[in-house]
Protein backbone atom coordinates (compact mmCIF):
# COMPACT_ATOMS: atom_id res chain seq x y z
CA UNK A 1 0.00 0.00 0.00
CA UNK A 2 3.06 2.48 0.73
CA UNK A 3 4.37 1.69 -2.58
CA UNK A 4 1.24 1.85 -4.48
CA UNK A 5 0.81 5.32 -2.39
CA UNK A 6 4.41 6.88 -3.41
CA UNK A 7 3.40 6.29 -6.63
CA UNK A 8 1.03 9.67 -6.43
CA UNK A 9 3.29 11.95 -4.92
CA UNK A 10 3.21 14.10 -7.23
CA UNK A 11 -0.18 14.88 -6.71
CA UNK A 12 0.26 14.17 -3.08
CA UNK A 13 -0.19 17.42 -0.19
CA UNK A 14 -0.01 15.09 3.24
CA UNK A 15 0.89 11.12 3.86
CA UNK A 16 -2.02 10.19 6.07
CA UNK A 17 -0.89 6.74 7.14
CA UNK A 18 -3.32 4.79 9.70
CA UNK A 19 -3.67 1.65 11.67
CA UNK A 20 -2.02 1.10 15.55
CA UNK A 21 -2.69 -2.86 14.79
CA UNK A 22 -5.53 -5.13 15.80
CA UNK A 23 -6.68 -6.81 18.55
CA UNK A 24 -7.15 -9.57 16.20
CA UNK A 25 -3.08 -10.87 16.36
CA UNK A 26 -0.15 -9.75 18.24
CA UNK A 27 1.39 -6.67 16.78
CA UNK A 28 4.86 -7.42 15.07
CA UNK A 29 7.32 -6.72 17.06
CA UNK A 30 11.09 -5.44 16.83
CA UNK A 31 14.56 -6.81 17.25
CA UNK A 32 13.97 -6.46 20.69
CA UNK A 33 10.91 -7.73 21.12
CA UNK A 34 8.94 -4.17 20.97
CA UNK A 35 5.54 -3.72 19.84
CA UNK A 36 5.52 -2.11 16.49
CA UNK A 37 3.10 0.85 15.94
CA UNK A 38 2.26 0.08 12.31
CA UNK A 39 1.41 3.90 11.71
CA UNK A 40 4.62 4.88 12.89
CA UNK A 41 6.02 1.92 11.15
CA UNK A 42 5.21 3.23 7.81
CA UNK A 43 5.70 7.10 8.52
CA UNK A 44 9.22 6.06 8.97
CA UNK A 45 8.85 4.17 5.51
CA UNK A 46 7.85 6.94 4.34
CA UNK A 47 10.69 9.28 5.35
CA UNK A 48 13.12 6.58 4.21
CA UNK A 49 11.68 6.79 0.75
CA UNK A 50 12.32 10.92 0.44
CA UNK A 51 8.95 11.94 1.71
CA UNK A 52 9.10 14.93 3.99
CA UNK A 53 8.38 14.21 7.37
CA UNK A 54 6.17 17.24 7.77
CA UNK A 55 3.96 15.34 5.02
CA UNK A 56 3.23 12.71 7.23
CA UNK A 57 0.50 12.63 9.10
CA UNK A 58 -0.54 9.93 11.95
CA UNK A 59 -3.48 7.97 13.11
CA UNK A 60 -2.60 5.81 15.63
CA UNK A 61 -5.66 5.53 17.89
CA UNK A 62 -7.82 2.90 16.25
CA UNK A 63 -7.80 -0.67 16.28
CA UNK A 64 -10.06 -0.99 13.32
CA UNK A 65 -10.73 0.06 9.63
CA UNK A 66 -13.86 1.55 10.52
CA UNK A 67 -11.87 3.54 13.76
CA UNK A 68 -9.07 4.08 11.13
CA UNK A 69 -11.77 6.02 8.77
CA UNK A 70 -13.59 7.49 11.93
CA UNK A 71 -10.59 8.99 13.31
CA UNK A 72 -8.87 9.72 10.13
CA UNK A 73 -11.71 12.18 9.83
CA UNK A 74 -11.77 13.83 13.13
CA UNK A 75 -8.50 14.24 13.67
CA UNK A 76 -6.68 15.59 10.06
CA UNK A 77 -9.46 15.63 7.79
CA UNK A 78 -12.25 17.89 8.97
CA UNK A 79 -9.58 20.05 10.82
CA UNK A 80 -7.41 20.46 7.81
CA UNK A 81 -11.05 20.95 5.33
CA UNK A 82 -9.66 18.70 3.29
CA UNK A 83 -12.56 18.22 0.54
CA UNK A 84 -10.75 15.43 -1.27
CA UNK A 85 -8.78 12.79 -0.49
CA UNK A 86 -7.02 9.80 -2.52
CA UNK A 87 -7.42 6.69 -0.68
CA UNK A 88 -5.02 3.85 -1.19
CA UNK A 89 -6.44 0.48 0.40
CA UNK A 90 -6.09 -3.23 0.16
CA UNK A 91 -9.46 -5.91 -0.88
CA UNK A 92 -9.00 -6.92 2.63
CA UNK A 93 -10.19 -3.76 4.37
CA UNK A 94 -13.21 -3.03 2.36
């Protein structure tokens, strides 16, 4: 998904990456046995590929795709007025 999002930076403003984990599975963890916030996880993807980290933006509260969406919303969306957004996803979230 971060690859298939890079791929419209051009047309790209903000890097809105989502998801804390579930409480589905353990979250991955690090070398040191760490939980792994996936949000943070792929911010730091992110950064690593050349995206500005001022163009990534975090939501790390929800535990769902529904709370991902919710809180997506809330928190960057309506705040910013963003009127359009370009949503990259996988067939197993919808």
């Amino acid at each position: 998904r971060l690859e298939a999002a890079l791929r419209h930076d051009h047309e790209t403003a903000f890097y809105l990456v989502l998801s804390r984990g579930t409480t589905h599975k353990p979250a991955p963890t690090d070398s040191r046995g760490y939980a792994v916030d996936e949000a943070a996880a792929s911010a730091r993807y992110l950064v690593r590929r050349g995206v500005a980290p001022e163009r990534v933006l975090l939501e790390s509260w929800s535990l769902d795709t529904i709370g991902n969406a919710a809180f997506a919303r809330l928190m960057h969306a309506d705040l910013a007025q963003w009127r359009r957004m370009l949503v990259v996803t996988s067939d197993f979230h919808l």
